[in-house]
Protein backbone atom coordinates (compact mmCIF):
# COMPACT_ATOMS: atom_id res chain seq x y z
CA UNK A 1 11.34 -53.94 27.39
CA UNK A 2 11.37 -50.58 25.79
CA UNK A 3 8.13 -51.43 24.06
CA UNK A 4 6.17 -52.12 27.74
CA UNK A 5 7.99 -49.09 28.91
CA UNK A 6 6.40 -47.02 25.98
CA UNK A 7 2.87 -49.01 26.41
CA UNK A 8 2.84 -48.05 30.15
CA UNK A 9 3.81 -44.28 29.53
CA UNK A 10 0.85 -44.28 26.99
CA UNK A 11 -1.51 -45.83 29.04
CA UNK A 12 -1.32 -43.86 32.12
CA UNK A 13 -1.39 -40.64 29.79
CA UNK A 14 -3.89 -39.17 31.58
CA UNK A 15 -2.00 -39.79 35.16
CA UNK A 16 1.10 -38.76 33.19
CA UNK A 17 -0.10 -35.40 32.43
CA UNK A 18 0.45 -33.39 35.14
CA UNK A 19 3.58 -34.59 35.70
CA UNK A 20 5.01 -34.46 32.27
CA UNK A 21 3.58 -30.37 32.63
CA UNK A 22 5.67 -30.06 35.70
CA UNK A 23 9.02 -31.53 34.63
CA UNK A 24 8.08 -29.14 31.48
CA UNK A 25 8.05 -26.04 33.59
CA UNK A 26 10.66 -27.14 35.85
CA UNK A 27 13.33 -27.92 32.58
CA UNK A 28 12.10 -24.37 31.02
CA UNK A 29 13.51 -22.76 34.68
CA UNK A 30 16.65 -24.86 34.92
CA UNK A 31 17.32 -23.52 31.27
CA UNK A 32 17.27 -20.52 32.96
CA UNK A 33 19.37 -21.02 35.99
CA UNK A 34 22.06 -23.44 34.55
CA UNK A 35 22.91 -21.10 31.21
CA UNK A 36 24.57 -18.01 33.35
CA UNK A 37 26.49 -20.68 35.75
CA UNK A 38 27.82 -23.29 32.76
CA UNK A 39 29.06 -20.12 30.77
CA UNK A 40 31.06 -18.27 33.57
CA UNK A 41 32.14 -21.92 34.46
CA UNK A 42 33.41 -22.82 31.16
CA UNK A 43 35.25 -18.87 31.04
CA UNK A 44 36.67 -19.26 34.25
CA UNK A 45 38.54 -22.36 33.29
CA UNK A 46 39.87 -21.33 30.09
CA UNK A 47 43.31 -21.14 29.88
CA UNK A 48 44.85 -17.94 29.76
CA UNK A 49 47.26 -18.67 26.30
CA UNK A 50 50.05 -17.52 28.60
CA UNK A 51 51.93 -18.89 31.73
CA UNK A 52 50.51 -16.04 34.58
CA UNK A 53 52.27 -17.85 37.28
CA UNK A 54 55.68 -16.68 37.16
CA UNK A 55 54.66 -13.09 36.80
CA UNK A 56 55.56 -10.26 38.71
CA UNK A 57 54.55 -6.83 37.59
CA UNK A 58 56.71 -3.87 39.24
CA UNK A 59 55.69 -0.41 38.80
CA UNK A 60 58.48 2.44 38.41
CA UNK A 61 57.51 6.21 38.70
CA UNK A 62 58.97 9.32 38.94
CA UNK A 63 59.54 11.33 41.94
CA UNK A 64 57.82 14.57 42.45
CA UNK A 65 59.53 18.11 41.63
CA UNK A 66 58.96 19.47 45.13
CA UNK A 67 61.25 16.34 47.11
CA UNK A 68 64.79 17.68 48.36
CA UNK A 69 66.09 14.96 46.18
CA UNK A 70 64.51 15.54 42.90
CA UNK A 71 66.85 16.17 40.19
CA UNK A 72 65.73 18.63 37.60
CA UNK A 73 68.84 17.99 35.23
CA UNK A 74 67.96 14.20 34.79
CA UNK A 75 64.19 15.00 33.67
CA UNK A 76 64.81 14.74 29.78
CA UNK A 77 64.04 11.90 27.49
CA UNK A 78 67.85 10.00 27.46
CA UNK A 79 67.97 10.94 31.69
CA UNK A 80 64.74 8.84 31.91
CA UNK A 81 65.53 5.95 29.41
CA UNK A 82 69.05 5.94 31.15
CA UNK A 83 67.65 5.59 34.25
CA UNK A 84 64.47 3.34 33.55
CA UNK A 85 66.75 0.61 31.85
CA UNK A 86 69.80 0.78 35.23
CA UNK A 87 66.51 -0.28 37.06
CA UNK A 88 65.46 -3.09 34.85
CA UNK A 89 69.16 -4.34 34.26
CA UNK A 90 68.96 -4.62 38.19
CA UNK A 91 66.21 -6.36 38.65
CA UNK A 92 67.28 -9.02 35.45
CA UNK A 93 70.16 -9.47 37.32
CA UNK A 94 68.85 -11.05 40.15
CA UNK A 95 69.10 -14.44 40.39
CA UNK A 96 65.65 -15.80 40.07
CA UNK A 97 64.56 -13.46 37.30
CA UNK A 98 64.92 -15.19 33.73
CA UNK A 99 63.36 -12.46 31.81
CA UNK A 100 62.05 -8.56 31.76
CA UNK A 101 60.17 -6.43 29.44
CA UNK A 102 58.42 -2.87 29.51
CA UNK A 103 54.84 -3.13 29.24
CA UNK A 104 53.16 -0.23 27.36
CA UNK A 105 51.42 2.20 29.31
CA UNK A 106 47.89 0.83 30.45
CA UNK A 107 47.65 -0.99 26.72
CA UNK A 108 48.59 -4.50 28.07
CA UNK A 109 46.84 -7.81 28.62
CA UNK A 110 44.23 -7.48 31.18
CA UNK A 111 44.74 -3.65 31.75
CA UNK A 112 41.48 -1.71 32.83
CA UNK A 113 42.51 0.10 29.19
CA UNK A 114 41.13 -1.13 26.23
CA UNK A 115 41.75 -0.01 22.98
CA UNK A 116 40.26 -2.05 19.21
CA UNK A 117 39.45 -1.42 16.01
CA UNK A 118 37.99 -3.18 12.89
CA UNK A 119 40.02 -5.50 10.84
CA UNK A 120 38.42 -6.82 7.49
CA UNK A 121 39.47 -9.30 4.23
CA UNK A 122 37.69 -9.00 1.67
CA UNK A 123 33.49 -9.05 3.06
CA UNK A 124 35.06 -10.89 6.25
CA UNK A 125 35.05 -8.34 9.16
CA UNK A 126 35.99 -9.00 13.14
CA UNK A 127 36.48 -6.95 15.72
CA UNK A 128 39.49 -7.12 17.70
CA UNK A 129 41.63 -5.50 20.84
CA UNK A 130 44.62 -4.20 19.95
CA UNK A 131 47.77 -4.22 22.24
CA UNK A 132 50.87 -2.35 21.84
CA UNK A 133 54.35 -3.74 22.51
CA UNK A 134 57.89 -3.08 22.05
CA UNK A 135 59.51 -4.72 19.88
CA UNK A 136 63.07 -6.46 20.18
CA UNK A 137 62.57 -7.06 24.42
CA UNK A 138 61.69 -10.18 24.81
CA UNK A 139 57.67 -9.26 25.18
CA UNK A 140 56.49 -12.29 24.12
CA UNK A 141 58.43 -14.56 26.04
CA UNK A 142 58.34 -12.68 28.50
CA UNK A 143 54.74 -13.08 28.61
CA UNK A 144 54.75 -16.63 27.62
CA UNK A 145 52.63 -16.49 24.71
CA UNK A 146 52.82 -19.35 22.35
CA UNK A 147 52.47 -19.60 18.32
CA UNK A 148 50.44 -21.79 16.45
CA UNK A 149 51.39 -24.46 14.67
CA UNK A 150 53.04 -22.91 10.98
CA UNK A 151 53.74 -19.34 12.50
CA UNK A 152 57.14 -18.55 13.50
CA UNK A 153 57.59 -19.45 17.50
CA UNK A 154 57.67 -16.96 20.23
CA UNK A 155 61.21 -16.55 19.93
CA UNK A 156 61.70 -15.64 16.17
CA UNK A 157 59.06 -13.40 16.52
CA UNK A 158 60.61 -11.45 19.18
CA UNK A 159 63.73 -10.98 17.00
CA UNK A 160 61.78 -9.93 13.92
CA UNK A 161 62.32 -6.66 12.72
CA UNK A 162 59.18 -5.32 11.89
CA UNK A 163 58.04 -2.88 9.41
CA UNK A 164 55.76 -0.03 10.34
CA UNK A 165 52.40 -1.70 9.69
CA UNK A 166 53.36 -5.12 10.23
CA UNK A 167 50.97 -7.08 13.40
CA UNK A 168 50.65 -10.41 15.08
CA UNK A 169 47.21 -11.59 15.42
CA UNK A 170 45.79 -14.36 17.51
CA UNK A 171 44.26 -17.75 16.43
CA UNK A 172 40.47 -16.52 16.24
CA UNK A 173 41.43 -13.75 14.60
CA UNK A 174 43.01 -15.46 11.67
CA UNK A 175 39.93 -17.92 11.89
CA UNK A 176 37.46 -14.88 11.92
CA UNK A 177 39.14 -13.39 8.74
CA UNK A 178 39.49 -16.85 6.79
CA UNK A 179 43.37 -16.89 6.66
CA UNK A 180 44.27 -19.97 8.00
CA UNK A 181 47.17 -21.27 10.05
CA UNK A 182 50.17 -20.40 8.31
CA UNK A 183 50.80 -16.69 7.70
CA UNK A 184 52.44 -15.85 4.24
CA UNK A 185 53.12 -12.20 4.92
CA UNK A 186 49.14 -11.75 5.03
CA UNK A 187 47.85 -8.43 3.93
CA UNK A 188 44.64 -7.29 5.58
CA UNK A 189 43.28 -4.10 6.28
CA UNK A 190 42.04 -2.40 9.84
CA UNK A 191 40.02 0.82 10.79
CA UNK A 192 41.53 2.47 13.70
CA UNK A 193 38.58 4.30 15.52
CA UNK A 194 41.00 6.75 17.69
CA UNK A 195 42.75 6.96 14.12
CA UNK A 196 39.97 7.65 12.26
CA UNK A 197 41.19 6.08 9.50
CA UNK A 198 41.99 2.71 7.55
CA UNK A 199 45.56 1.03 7.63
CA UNK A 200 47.03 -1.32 5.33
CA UNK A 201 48.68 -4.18 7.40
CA UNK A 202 50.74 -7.14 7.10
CA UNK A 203 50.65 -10.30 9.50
CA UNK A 204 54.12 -11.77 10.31
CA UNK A 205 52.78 -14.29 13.07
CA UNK A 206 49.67 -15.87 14.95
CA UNK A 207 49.69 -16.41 18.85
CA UNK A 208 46.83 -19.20 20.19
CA UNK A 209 44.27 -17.14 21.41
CA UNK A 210 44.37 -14.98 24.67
CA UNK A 211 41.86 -14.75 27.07
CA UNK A 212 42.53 -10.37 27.77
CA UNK A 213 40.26 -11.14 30.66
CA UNK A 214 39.83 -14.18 33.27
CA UNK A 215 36.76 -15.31 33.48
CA UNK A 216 35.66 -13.97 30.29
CA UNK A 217 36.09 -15.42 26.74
CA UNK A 218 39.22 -14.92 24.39
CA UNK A 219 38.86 -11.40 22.89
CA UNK A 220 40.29 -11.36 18.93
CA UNK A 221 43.43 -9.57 19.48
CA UNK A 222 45.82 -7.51 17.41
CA UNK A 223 49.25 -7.40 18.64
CA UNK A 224 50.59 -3.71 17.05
CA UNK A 225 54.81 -3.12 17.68
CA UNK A 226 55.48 0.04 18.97
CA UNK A 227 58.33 1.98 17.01
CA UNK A 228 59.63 4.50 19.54
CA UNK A 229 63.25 4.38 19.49
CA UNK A 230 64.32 3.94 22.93
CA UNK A 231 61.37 2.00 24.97
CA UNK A 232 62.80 3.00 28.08
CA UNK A 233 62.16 6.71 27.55
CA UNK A 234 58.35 6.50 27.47
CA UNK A 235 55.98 6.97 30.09
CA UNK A 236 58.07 9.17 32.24
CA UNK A 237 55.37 9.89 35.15
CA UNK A 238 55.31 5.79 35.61
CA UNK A 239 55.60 2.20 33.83
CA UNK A 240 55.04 -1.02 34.36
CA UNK A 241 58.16 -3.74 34.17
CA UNK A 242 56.86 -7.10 33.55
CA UNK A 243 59.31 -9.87 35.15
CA UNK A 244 58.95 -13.31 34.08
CA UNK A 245 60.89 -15.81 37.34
CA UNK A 246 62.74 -18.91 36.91
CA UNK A 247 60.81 -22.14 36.61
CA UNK A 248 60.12 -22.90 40.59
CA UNK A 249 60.16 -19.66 41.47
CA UNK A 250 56.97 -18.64 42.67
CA UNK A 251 55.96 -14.59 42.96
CA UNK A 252 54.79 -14.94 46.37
CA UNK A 253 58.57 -16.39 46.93
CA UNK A 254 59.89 -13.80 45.51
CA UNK A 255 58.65 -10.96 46.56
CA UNK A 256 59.14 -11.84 49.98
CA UNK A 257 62.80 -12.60 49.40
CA UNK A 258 63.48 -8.85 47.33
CA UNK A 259 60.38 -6.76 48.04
CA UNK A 260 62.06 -4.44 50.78
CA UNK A 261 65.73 -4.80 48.64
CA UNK A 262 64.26 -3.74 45.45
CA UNK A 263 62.13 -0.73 47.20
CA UNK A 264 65.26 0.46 48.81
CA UNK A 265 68.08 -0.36 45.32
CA UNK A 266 65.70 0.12 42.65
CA UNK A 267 66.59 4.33 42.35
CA UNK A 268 68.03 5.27 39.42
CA UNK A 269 68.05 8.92 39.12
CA UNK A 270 64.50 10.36 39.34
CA UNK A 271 63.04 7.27 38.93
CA UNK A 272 62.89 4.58 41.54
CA UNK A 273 60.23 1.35 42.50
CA UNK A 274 57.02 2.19 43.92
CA UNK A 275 55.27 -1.24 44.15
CA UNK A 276 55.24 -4.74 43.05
CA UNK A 277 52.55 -7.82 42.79
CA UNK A 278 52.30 -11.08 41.56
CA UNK A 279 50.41 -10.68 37.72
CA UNK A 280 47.52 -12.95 38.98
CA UNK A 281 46.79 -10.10 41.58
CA UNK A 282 45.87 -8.20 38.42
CA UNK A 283 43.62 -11.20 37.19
CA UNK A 284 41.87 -11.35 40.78
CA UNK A 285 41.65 -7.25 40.91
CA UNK A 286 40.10 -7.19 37.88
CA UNK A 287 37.56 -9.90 38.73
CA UNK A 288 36.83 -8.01 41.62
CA UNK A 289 36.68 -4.69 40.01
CA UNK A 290 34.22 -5.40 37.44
CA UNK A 291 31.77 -7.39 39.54
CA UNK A 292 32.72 -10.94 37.86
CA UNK A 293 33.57 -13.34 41.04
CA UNK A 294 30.54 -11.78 42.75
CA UNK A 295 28.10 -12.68 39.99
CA UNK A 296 30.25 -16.36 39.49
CA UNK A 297 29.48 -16.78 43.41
CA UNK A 298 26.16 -15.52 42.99
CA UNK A 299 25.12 -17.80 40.10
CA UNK A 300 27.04 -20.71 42.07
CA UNK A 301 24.97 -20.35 44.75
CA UNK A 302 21.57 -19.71 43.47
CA UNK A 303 22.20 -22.71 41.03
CA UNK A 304 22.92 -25.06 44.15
CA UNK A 305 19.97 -23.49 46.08
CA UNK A 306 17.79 -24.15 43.10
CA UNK A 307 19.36 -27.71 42.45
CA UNK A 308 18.57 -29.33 46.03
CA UNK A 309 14.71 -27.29 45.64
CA UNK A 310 14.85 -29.11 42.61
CA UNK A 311 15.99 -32.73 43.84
CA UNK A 312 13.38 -32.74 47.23
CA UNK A 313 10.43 -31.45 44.58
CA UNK A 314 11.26 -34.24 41.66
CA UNK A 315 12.57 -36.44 43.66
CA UNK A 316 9.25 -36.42 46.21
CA UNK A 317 6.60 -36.60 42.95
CA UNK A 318 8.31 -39.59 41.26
CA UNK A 319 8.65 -41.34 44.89
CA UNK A 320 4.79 -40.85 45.28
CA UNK A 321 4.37 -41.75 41.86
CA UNK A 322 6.20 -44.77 42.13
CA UNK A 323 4.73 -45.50 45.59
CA UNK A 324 1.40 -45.92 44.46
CA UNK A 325 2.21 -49.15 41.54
CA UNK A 326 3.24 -50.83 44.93
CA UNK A 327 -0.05 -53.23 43.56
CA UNK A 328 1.43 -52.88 39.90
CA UNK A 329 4.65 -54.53 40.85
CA UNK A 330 3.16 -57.03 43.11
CA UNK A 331 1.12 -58.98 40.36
CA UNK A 332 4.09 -58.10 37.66
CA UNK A 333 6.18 -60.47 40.25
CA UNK A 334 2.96 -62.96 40.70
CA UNK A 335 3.93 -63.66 36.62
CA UNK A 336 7.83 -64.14 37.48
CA UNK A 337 9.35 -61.35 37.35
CA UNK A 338 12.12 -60.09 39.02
CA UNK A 339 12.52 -57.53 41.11
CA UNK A 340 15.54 -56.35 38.64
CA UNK A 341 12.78 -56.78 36.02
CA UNK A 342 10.59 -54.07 38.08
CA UNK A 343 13.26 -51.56 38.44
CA UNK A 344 14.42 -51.03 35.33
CA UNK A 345 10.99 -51.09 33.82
CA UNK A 346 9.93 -48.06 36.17
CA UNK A 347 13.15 -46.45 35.07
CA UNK A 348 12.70 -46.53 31.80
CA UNK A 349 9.35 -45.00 32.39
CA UNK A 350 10.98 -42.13 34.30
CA UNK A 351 13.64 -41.82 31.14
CA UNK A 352 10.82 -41.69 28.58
CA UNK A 353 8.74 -38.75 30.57
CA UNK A 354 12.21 -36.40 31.51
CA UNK A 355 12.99 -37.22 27.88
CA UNK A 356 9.78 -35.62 26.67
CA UNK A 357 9.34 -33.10 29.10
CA UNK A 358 12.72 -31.65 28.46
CA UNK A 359 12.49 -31.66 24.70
CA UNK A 360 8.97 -29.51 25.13
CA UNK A 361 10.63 -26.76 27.65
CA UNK A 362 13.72 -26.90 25.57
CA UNK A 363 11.21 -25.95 22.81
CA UNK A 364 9.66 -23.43 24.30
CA UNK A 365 12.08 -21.55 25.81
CA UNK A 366 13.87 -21.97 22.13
CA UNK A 367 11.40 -19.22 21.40
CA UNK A 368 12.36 -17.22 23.75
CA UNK A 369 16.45 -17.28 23.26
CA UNK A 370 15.87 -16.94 19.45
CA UNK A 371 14.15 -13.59 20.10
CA UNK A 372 16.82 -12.76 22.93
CA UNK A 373 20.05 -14.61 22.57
CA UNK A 374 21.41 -16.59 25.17
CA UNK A 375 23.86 -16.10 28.00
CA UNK A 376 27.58 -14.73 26.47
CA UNK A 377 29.06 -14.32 29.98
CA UNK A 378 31.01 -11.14 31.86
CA UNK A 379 32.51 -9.33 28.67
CA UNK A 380 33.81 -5.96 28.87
CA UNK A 381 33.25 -6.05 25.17
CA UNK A 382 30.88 -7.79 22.79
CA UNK A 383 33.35 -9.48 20.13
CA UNK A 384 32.17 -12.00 18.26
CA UNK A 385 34.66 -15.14 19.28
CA UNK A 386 35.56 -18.70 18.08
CA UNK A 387 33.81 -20.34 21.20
CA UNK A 388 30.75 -22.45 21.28
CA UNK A 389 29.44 -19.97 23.44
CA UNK A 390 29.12 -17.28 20.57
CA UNK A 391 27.44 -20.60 18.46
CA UNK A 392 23.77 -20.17 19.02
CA UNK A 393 22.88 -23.88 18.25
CA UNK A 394 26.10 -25.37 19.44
CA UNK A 395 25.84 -23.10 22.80
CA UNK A 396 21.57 -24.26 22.96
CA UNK A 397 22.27 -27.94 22.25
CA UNK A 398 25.43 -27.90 25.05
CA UNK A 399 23.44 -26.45 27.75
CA UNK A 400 20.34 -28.29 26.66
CA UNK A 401 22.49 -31.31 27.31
CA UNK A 402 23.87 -30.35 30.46
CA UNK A 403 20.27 -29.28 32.01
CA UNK A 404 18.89 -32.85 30.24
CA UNK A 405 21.38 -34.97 32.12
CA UNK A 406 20.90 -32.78 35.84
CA UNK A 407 17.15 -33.64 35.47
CA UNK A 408 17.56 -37.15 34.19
CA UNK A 409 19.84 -37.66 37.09
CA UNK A 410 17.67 -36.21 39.71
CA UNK A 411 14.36 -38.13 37.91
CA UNK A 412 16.26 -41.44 38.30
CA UNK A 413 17.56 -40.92 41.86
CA UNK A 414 13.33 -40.28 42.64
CA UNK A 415 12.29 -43.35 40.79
CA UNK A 416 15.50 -46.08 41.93
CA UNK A 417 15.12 -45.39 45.62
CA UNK A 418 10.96 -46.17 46.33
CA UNK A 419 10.98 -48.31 42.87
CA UNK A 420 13.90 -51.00 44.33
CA UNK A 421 11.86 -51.02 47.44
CA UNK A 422 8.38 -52.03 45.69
CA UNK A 423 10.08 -54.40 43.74
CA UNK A 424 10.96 -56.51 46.23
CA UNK A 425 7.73 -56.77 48.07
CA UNK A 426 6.05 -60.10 47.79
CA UNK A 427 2.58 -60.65 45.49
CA UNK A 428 1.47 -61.36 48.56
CA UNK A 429 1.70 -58.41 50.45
CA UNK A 430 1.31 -56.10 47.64
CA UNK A 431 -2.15 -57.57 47.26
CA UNK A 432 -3.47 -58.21 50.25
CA UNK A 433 -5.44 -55.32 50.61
CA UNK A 434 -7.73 -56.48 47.13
């Protein structure tokens, strides 16, 4: 079969031409239009490598100087930590709350803040976020981060008393650096840019990988403790609280059982509860911010626009194509065979020209993406990650296969529909016209 299929292909070269120059230009476009939407696709489903869903972040400030009810004797350092911690021990106490932590400043995942530096072993070098976070309260957890396989779990690492240059780093970190899965007290070394200056650290754990940003790939992140004595005390104009619920609690739930309770109760001093959102607000604000779900919708769109421009176009050259062998088929059945026969012959045809066609735009516009790269996706920063994504051939060959398989689909569908009609016509009438 394949043999006649070849033979056929061959011997209506010349017919075969223009066609196999069209399917060419049209797989050197759909490169084009299919890299941007598979990438933000493939981001946008990552997992986070932490449970967003039972999130609530609340955000505690302090009041002005110039309200009636300002006190100016509870403005100091213990006042504040005092105060800070009477709010979170009320909100822990609630009944649906199973943990709370203070989240640093704006250094947290998915802040608008972002902070990195250079971490190297030996020649190995990678780039990598870096996140603050105290140590001792339950961050971790809290967050829902998980440890790899041969690092201490979540847990142990929140009780680990750490030294004053001692990190946590995440999965493609340790894979960046060569170290493995099972840290050993690692020593590696880090260049702090807003230090200006090279540190001498030692790992204690490794997290799977995070994903700082939704939608975007996992980041290489550095996870630094922060040694202030009382956590509580810092930030004094306003902090974040970071409230992981009970499992079946959702935020939405939960807010609309405490919101108005928790505005009114949570004072404590000169500090009191501004506002509060589900953590996946964040995600989507974020999104929004930086133009990501616009361009996702965008690219979603023009891909589908561009896909049924695409199936009318192929699909209406291979029916005419196929149309004309009406004569073709009609003495092929005159020798026996089957309409079955027929169809799958004409197939196979269609297989062998998308087959070559493809492999010459995929070729040519290799020329192009050597020179230029290829698409990495929305990143606020260009870290080199453990994806296939940041692969060159492993990121060509996947979207080559993906943009292979839409045309092959779309050829097949314009050959199967006029080809299972021809097939069936009778010698007959197929040549009755000769």
């Amino acid at each position: 079969m394949w043999k006649l299929i070849v033979k056929n292909v061959w011997n209506r070269r010349r017919r075969n031409a223009w066609l196999t120059i069209e399917m060419t230009i049209v797989a050197v476009i759909t490169w084009v239009v299919i890299d941007p939407v598979v990438v933000l696709l493939y981001s946008k489903h990552l997992p986070l490598g932490y449970d967003a869903d039972r999130l609530v972040v609340m955000n505690v400030v302090t009041k002005a100087k110039e309200l009636p009810d300002y006190d100016a004797n509870a403005n100091d350092s213990a006042s504040v930590a005092t105060n800070n911690l009477r709010i979170a021990d009320l909100v822990e106490a609630l009944p649906e709350v199973e943990r709370v932590t203070p989240l640093h400043s704006m250094n947290y995942v998915n802040s608008k803040q972002i902070q990195n530096g250079e971490f190297f072993v030996g020649d190995r070098k990678c780039q990598a976020v870096t996140l603050n976070f105290f140590a001792g309260d339950g961050y971790l957890q809290t967050y829902g981060f998980e440890a790899v396989e041969g690092s201490p779990d979540v847990a142990e690492l929140d009780e680990t008393n750490y030294g004053m240059n001692d990190i946590l780093i995440t999965e493609n970190v340790a894979k960046a650096l060569g170290l493995g899965k099972h840290p050993q007290d690692w020593k590696l070394d880090g260049f702090y840019y807003y230090r200006m200056d090279t540190v001498h650290f030692r790992v204690r754990g490794i997290l799977k990988d995070i994903c700082h940003r939704r939608s975007e790939l996992p980041y290489p992140v550095v996870l630094v403790p922060n040694f202030h004595a009382n956590p509580w005390a810092v930030n004094l104009r306003s902090w974040n609280l970071l409230v992981r619920l009970k499992e079946g609690v959702s935020p939405r739930q939960f807010l609309n059982t405490h919101r108005d309770w928790l505005i009114e109760r949570g004072i404590a001093g000169n500090q009191y509860v501004r506002s509060m959102h589900p953590y996946t607000d964040e995600l989507d604000s974020f999104e929004f911010w930086n133009g990501t779900a616009q361009k996702i919708r965008t690219n979603v769109v023009m891909a589908v626009f561009f896909f049924i421009s695409l199936l009318l176009g192929v699909i209406g050259t291979f029916w005419l194509q196929t149309r004309k062998r009406t004569e073709e088929a009609g003495i092929m059945r005159s020798f026996g065979a089957t309409p079955g026969h027929i169809v799958r012959m004409l197939l196979g045809e269609g297989v062998v020209l998308c087959t070559i066609s493809c492999l010459i735009g995929f070729w040519v516009y290799l020329q192009y993406a050597v020179m230029e790269g290829l698409d990495m996706g929305r990143s606020s920063v260009n870290f080199a990650g453990d994806s296939w994504v940041s692969h060159f051939w492993m990121h060509f060959a996947v979207v080559s296969l993906v943009v292979y398989l839409l045309l092959l689909v779309i050829v097949l569908l314009g050959v199967y529909i006029p080809a299972r009609g021809i097939s069936r016509v009778s010698p007959v009438d197929a040549l009755k016209d000769e």
